[in-house]
C-alpha atoms as a PDB file:
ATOM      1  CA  UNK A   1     -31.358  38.125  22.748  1.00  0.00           C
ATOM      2  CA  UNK A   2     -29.738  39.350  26.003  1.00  0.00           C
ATOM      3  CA  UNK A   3     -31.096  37.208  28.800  1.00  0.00           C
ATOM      4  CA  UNK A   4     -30.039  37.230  32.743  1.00  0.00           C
ATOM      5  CA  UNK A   5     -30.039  34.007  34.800  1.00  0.00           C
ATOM      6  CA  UNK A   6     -30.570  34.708  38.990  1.00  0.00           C
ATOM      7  CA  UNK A   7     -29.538  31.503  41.099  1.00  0.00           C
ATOM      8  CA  UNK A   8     -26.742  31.277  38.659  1.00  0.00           C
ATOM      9  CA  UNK A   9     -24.071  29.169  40.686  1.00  0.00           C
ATOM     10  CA  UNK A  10     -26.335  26.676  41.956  1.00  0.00           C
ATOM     11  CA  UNK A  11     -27.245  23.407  41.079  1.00  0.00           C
ATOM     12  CA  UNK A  12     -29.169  24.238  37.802  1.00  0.00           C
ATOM     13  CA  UNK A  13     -28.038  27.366  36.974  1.00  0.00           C
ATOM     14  CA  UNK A  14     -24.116  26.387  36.979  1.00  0.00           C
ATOM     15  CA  UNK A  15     -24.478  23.644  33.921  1.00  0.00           C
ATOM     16  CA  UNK A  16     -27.499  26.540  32.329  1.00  0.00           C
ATOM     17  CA  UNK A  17     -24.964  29.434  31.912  1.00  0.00           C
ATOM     18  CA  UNK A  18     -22.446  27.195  30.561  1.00  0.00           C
ATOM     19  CA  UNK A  19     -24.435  25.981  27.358  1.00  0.00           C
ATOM     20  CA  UNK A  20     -26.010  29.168  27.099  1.00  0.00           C
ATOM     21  CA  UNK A  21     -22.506  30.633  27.000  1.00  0.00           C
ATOM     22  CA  UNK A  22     -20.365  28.087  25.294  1.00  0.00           C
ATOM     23  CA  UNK A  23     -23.301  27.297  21.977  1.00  0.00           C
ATOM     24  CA  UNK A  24     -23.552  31.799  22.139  1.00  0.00           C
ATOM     25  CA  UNK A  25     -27.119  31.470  22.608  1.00  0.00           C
ATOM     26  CA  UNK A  26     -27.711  34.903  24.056  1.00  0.00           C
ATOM     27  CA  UNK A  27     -25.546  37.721  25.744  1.00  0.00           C
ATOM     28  CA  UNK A  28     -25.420  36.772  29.169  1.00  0.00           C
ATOM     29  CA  UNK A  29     -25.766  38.590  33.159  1.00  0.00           C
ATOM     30  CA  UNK A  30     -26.079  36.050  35.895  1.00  0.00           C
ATOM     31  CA  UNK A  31     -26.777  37.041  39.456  1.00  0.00           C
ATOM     32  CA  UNK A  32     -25.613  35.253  42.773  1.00  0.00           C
ATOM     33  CA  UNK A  33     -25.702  35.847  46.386  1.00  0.00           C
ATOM     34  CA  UNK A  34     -21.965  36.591  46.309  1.00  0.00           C
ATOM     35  CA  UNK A  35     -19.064  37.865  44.379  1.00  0.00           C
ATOM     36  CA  UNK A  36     -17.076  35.146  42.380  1.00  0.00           C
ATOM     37  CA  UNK A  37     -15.069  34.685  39.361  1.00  0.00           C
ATOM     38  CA  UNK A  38     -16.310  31.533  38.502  1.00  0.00           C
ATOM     39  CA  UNK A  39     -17.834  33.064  35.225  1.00  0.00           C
ATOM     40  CA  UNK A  40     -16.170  34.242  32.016  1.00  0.00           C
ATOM     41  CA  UNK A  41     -15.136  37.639  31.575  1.00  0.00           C
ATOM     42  CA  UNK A  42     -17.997  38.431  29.091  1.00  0.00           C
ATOM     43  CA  UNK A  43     -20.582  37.736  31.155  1.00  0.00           C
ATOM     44  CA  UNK A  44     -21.984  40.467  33.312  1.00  0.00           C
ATOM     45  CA  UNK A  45     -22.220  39.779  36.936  1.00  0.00           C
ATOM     46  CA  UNK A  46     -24.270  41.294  39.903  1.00  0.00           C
ATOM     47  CA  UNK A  47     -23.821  39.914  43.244  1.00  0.00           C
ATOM     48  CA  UNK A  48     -27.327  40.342  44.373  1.00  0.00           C
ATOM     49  CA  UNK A  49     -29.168  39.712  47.852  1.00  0.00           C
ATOM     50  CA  UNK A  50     -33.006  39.013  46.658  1.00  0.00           C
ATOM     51  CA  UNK A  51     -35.713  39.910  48.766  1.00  0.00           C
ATOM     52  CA  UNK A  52     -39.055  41.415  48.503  1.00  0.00           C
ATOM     53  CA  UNK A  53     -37.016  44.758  48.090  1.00  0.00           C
ATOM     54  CA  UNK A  54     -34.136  44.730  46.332  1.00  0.00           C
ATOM     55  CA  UNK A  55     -33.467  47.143  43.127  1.00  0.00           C
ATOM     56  CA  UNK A  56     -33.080  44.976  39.565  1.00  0.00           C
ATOM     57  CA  UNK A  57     -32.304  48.680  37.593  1.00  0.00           C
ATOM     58  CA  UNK A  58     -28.530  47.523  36.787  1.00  0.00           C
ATOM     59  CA  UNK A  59     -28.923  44.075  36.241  1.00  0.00           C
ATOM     60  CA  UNK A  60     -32.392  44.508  33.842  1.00  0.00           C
ATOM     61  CA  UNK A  61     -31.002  47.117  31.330  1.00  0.00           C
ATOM     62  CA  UNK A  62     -30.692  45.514  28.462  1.00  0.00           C
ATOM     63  CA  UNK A  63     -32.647  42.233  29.434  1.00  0.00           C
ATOM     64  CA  UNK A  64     -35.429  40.920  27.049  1.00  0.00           C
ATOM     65  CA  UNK A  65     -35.748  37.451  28.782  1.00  0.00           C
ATOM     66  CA  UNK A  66     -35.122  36.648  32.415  1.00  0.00           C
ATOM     67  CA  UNK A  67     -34.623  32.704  34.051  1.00  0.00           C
ATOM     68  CA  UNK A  68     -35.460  33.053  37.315  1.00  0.00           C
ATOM     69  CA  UNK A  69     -33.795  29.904  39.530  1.00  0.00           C
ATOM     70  CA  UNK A  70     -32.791  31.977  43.060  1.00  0.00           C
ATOM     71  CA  UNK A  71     -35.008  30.334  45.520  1.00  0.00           C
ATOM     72  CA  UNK A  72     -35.277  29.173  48.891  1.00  0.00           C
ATOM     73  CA  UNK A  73     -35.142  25.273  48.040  1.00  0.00           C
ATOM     74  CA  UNK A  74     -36.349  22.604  49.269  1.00  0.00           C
ATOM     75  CA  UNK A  75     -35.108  21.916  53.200  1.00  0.00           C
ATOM     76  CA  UNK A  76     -35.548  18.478  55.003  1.00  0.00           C
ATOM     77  CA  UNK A  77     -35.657  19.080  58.808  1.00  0.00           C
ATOM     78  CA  UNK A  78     -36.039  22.616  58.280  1.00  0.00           C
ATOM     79  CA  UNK A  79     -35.882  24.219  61.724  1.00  0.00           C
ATOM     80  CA  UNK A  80     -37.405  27.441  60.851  1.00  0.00           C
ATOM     81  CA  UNK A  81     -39.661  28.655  63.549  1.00  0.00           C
ATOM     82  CA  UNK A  82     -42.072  29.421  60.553  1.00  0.00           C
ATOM     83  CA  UNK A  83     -41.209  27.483  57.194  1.00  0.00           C
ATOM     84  CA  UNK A  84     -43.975  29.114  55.465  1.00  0.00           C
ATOM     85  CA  UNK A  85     -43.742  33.120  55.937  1.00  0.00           C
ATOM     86  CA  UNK A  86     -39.690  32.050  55.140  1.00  0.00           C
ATOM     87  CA  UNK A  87     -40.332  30.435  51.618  1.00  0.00           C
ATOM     88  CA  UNK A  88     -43.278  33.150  51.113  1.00  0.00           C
ATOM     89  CA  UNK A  89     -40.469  35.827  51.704  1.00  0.00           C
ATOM     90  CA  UNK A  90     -37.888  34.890  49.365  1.00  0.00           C
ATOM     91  CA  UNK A  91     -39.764  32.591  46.566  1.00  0.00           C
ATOM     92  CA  UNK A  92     -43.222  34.623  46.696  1.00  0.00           C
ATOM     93  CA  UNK A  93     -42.699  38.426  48.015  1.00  0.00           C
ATOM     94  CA  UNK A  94     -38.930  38.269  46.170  1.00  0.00           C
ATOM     95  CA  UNK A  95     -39.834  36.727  42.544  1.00  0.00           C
ATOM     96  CA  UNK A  96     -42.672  39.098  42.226  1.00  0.00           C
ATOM     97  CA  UNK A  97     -40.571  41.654  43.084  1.00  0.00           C
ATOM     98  CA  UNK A  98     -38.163  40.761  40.290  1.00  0.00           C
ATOM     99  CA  UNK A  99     -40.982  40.098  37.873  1.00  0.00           C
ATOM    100  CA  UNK A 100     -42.867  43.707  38.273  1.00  0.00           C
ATOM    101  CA  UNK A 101     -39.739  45.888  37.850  1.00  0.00           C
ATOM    102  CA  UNK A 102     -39.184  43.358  35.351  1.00  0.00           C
ATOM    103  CA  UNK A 103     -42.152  44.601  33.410  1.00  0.00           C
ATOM    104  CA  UNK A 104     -41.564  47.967  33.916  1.00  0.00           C
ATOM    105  CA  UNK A 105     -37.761  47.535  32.154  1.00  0.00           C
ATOM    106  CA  UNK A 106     -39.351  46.159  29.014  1.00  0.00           C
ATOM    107  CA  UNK A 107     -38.498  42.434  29.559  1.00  0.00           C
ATOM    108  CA  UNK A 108     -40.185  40.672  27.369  1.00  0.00           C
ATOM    109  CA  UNK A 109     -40.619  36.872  28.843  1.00  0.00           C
ATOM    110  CA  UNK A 110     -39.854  35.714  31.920  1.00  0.00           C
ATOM    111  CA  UNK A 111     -39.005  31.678  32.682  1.00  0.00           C
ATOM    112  CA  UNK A 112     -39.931  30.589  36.197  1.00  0.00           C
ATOM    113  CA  UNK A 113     -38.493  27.535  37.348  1.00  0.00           C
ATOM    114  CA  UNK A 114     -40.763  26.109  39.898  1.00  0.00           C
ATOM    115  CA  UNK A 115     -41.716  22.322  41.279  1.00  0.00           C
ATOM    116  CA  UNK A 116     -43.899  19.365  40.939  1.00  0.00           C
ATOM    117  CA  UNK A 117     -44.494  19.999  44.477  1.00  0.00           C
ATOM    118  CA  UNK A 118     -46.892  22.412  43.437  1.00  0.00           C
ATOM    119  CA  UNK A 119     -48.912  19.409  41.839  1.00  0.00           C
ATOM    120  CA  UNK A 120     -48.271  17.164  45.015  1.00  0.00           C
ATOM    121  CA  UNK A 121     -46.308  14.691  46.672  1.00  0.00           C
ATOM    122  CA  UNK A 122     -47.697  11.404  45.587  1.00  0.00           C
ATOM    123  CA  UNK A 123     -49.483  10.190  42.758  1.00  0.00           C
ATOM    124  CA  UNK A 124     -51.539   6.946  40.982  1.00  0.00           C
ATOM    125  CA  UNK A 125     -51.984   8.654  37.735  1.00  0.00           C
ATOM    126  CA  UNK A 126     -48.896  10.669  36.539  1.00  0.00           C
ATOM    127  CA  UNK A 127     -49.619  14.593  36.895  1.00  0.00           C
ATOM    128  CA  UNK A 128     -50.149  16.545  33.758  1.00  0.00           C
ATOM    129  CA  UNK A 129     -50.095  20.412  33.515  1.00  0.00           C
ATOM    130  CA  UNK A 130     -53.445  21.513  33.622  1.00  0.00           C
ATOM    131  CA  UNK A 131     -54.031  19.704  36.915  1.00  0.00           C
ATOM    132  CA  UNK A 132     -55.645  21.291  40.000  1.00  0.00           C
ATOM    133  CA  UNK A 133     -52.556  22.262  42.105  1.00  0.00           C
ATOM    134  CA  UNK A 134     -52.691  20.489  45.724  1.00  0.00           C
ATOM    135  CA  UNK A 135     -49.236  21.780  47.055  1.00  0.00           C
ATOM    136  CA  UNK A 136     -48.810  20.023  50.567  1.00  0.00           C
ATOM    137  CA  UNK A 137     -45.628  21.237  52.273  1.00  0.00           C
ATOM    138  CA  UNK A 138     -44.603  25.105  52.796  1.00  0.00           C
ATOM    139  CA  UNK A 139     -41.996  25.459  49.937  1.00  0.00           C
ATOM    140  CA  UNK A 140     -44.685  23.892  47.527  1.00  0.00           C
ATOM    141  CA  UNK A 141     -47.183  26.094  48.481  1.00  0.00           C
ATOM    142  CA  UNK A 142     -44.906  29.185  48.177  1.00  0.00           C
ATOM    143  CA  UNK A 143     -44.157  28.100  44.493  1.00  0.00           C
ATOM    144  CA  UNK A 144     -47.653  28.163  43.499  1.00  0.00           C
ATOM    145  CA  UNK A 145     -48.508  31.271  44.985  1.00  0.00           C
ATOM    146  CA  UNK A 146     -45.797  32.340  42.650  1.00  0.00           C
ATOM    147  CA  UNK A 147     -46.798  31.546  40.123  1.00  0.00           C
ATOM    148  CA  UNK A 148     -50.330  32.665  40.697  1.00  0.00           C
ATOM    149  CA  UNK A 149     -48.716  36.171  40.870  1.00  0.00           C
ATOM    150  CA  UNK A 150     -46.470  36.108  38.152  1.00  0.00           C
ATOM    151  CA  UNK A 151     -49.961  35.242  35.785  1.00  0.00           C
ATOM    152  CA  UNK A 152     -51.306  38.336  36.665  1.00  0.00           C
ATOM    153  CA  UNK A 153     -48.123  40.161  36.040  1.00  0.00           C
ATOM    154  CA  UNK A 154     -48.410  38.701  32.917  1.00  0.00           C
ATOM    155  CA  UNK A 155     -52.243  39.833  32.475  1.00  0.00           C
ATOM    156  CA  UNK A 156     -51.625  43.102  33.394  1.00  0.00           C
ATOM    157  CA  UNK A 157     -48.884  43.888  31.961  1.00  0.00           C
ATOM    158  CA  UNK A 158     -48.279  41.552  28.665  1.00  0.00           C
ATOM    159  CA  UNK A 159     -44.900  40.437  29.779  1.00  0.00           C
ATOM    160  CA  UNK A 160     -44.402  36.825  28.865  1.00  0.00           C
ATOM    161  CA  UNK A 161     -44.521  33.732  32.020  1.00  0.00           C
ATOM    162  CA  UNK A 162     -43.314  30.361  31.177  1.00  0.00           C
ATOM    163  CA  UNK A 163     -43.347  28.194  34.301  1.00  0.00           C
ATOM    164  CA  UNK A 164     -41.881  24.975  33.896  1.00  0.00           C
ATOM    165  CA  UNK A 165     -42.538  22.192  37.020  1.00  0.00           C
ATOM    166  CA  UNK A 166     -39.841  20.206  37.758  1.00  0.00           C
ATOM    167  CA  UNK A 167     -38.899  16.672  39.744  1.00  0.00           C
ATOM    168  CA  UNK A 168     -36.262  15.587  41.686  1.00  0.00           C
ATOM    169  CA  UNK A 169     -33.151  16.867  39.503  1.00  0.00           C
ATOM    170  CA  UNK A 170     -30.350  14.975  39.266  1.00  0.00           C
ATOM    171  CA  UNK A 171     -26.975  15.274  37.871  1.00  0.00           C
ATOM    172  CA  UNK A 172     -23.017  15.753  38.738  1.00  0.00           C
ATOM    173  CA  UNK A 173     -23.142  17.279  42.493  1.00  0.00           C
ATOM    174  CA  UNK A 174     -26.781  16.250  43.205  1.00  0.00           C
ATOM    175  CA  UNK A 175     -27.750  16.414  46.620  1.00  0.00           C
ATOM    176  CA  UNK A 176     -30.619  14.981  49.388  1.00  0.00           C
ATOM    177  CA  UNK A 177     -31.443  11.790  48.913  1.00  0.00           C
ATOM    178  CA  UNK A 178     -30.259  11.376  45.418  1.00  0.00           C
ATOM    179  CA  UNK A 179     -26.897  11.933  47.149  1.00  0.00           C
ATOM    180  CA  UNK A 180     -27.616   9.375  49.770  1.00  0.00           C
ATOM    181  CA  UNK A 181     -28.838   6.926  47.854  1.00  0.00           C
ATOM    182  CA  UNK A 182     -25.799   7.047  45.392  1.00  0.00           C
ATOM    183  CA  UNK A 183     -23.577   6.800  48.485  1.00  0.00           C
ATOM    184  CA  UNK A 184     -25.126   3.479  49.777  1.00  0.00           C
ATOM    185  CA  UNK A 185     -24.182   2.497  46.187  1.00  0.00           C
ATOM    186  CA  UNK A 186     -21.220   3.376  46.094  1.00  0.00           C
ATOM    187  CA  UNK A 187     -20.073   1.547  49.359  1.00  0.00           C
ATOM    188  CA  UNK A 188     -22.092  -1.719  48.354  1.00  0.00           C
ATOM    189  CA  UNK A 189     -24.184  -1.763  51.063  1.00  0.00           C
ATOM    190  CA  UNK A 190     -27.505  -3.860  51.115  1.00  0.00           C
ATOM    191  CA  UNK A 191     -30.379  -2.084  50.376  1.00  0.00           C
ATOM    192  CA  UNK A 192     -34.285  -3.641  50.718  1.00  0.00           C
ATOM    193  CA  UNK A 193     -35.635  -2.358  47.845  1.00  0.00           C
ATOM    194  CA  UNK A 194     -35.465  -5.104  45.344  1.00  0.00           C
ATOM    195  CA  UNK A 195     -39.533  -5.727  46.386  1.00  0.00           C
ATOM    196  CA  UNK A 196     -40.208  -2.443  45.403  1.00  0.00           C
ATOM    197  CA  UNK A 197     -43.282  -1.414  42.235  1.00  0.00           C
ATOM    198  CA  UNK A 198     -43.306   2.205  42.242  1.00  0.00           C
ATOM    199  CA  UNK A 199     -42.852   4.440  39.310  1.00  0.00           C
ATOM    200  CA  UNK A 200     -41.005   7.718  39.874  1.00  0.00           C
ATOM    201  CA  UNK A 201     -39.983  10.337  37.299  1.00  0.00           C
ATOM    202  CA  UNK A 202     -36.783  12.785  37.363  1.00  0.00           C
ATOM    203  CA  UNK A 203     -34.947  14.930  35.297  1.00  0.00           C
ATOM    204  CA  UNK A 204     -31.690  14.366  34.280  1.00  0.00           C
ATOM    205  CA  UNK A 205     -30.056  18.496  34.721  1.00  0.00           C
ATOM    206  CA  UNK A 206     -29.302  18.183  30.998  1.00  0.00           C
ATOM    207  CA  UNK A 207     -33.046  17.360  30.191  1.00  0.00           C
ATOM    208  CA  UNK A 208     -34.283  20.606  32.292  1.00  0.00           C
ATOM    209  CA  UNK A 209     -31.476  23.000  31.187  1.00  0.00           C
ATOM    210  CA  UNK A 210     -32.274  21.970  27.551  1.00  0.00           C
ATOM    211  CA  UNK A 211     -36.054  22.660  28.236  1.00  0.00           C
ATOM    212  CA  UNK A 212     -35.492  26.395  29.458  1.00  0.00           C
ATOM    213  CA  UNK A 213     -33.500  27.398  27.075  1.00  0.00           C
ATOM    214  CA  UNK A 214     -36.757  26.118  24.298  1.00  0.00           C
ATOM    215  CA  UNK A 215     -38.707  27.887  26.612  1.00  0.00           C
ATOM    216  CA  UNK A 216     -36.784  30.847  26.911  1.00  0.00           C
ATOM    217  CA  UNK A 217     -37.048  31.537  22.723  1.00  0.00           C
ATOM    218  CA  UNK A 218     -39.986  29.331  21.588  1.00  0.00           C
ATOM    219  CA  UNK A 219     -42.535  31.315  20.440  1.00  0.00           C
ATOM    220  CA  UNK A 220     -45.069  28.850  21.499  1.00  0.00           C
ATOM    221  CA  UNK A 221     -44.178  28.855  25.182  1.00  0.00           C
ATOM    222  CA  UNK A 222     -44.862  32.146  26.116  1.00  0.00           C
ATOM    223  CA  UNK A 223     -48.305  31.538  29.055  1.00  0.00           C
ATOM    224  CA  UNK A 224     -47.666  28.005  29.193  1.00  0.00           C
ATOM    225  CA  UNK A 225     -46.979  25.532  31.775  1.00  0.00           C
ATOM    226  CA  UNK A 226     -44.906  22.837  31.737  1.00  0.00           C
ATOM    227  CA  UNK A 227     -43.507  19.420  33.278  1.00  0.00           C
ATOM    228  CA  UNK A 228     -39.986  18.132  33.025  1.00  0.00           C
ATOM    229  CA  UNK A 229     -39.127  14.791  33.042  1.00  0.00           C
ATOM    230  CA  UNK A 230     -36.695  12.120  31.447  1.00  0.00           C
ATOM    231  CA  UNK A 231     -39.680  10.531  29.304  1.00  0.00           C
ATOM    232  CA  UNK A 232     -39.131   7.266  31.190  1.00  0.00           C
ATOM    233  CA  UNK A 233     -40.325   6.458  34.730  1.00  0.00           C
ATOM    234  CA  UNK A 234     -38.040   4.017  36.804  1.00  0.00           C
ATOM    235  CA  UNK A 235     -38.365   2.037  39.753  1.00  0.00           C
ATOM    236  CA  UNK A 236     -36.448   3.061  43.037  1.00  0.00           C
ATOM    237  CA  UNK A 237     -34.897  -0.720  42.200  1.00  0.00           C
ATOM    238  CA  UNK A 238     -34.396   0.470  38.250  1.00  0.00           C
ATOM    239  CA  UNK A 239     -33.105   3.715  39.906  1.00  0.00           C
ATOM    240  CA  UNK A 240     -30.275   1.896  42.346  1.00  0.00           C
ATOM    241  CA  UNK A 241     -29.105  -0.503  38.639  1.00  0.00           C
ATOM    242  CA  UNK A 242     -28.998   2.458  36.748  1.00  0.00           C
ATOM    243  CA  UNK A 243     -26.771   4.290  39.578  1.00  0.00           C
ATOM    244  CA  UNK A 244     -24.670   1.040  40.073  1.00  0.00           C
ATOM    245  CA  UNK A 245     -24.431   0.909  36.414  1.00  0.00           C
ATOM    246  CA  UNK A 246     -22.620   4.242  36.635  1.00  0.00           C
ATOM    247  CA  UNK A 247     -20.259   3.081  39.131  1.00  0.00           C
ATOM    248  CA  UNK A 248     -19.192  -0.298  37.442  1.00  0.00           C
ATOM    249  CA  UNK A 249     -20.544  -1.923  40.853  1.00  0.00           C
ATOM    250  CA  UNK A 250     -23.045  -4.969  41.592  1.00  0.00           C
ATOM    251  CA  UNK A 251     -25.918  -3.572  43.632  1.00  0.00           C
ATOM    252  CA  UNK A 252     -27.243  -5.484  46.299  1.00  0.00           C
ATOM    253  CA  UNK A 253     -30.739  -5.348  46.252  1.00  0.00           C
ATOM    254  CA  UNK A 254     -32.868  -7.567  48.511  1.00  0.00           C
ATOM    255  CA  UNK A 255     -36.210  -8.060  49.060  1.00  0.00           C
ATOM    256  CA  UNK A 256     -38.110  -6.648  52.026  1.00  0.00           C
ATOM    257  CA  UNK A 257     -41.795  -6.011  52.224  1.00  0.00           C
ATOM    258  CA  UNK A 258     -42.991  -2.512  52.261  1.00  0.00           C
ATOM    259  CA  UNK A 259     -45.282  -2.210  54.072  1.00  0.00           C
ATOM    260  CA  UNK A 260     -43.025  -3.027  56.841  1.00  0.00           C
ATOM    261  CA  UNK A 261     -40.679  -0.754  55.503  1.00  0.00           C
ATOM    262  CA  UNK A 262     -43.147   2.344  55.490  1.00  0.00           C
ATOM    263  CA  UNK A 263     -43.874   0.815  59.275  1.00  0.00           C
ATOM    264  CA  UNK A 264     -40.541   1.423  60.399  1.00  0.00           C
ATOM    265  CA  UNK A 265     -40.657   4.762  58.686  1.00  0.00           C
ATOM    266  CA  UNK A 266     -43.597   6.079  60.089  1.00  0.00           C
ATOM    267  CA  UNK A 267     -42.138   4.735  63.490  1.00  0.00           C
ATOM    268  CA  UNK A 268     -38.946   6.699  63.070  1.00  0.00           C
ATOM    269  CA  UNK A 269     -39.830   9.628  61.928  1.00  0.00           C
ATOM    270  CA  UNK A 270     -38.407   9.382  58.345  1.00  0.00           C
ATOM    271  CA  UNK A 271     -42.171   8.888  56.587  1.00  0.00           C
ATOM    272  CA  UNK A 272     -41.176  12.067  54.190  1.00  0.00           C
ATOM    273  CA  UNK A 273     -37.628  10.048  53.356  1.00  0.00           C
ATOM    274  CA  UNK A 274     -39.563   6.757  52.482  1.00  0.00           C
ATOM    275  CA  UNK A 275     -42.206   8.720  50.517  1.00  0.00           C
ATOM    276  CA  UNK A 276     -39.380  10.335  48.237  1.00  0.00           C
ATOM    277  CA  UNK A 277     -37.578   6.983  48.039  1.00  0.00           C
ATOM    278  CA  UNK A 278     -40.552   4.361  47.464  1.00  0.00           C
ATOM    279  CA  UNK A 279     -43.463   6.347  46.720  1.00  0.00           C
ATOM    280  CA  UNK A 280     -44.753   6.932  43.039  1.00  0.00           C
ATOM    281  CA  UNK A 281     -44.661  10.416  41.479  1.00  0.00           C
ATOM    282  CA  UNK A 282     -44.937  10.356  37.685  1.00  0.00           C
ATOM    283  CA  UNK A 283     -45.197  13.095  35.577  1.00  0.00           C
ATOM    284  CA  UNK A 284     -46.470  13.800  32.024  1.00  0.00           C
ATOM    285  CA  UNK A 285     -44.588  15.437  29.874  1.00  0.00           C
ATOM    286  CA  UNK A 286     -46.667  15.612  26.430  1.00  0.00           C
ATOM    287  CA  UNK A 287     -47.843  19.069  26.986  1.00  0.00           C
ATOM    288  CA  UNK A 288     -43.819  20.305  26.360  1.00  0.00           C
ATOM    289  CA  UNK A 289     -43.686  17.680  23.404  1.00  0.00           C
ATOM    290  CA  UNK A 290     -46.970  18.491  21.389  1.00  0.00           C
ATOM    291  CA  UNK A 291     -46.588  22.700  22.393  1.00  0.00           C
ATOM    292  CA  UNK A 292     -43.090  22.900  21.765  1.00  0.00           C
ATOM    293  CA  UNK A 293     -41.461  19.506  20.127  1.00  0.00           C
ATOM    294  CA  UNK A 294     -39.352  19.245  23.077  1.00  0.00           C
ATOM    295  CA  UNK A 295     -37.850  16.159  23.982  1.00  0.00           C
ATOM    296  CA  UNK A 296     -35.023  15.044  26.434  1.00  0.00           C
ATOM    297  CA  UNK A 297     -31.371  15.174  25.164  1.00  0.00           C
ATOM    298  CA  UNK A 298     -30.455  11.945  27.252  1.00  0.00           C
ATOM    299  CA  UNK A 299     -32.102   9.129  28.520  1.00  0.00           C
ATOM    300  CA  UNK A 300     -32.414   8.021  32.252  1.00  0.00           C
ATOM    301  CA  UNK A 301     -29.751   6.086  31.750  1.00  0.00           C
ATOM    302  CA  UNK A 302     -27.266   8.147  30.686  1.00  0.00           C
ATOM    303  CA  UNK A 303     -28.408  10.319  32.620  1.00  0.00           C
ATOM    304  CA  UNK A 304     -27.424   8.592  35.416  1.00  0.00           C
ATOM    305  CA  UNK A 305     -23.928   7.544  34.478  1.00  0.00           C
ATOM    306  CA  UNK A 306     -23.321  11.286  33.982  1.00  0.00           C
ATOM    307  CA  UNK A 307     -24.476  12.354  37.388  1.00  0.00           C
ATOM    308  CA  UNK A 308     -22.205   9.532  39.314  1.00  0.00           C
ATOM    309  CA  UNK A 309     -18.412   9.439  36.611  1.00  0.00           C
END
């Protein structure tokens, strides 16, 4: 299997190219926005700048299964003068770019790692796979248009789309509020959580990088859509001890009601922060386990001490 990985020194794709390189899985070409040596020498690299035009002949030769990660992520304050034609440019217009002369080389599958986002934001029953997407926010909606396009690609042309739907990833070099929130750990600060009930899943990078590469040669996969997720949901409380736990400190977790918390929120501004903090988004991951067998590699726990050591 030769396979090439876009996105390939960023938060996913850095710990993905290493275990596809270091258990031989496949022979590997990775592109990033700029020229590096961070990779070993037998792995072909192409510094590429993806947009809605840019020519895949070099880096596709050869390529029977593509992992598509480039994107335009996620942005809090995002001061774009308009967020949504700017995600629709690079994670719409630019994957589907990708994916047609994709088809046309002969690839065979192609692995799109979207979001949860394209689910929703907030949840009372945890989202499963076949759910009606309800995206909310521009870089959610530009996802699902995504993948809306790459499933005709895929009817039209009989190249293979696995889209996989992730949470908030976490692991060594995580950033947002994962980042923050380990930092107010780490200094022992007082947080107001400890009154907290809400259920949240992630995905440890190790769980998500171990479901692409299933996805990427399971012969079960190919048209299916699926959700990542440690197979335990934790409490932003849960969260905090299992991120303390990983730094050998106490956390100081005190009680605080919440709906004067979301008060102050809503007051300040920072309603989106206190929604990805305290709100509940759970996710269901059976779909991966019954189609595939998948299961995580490490629990949230370890997880967690990985992401902070």
């Amino acid at each position: 299997m030769r396979c090439l990985v876009t996105g390939a020194a960023g938060f996913v794709g850095v710990p993905l190219v290493e275990r596809l390189h270091r258990e031989r899985i496949c022979d590997l070409a990775v592109t990033t926005r700029a020229a590096t040596s961070a990779f070993p020498s037998d792995v072909r690299h192409f510094p590429v700048d993806i947009t809605e035009t840019t020519d895949w002949t070099a880096a596709l030769q050869g390529i029977n299964v593509i992992v598509h990660l480039a994107a335009r992520v996620h942005i809090m304050n995002d001061r774009s003068a308009d967020p949504l034609a700017d995600f629709r440019r690079v994670n719409t217009a630019s994957t589907l770019n990708l994916a047609e002369q994709a088809a046309r080389a002969g690839v065979k599958r192609f692995v799109f790692v979207s979001t949860i986002k394209v689910n929703g934001e907030e949840n009372d029953r945890p989202f499963r796979h076949d759910d009606v997407p309800k995206p909310l926010d521009p870089y959610g909606i530009s996802k699902m248009e995504s993948e809306i396009g790459l499933r005709e690609i895929a009817a039209r042309t009989g190249m293979e789309v696995v889209i996989i739907r992730p949470p908030l990833v976490y692991g060594p070099g995580a950033r947002g509020n994962f980042a923050l929130l380990v930092g107010l750990v780490r200094k022992k600060l007082p947080l107001p959580f400890a009154s907290l009930k809400n259920r949240r899943t992630l995905v440890a990078v190790q769980n998500l990088v171990d479901l692409i590469i299933t996805c990427m040669h399971h012969s079960a996969a190919a048209g299916e859509t699926f959700l990542a997720g440690d197979g335990e949901d934790l409490s932003t409380p849960a969260l905090i001890q299992g991120i303390a736990a990983g730094l050998a400190v106490k956390p100081m977790l005190l009680p605080f009601p919440p709906s004067l918390m979301h008060m102050a929120a809503r007051i300040t501004g920072r309603e989106a922060v206190y929604q990805r903090l305290c709100g509940s988004l759970q996710v269901d991951i059976s779909h991966a386990r019954d189609v595939l067998g998948w299961s995580p590699v490490v629990t949230p726990w370890e997880g967690l001490r990985l992401a902070v050591i």
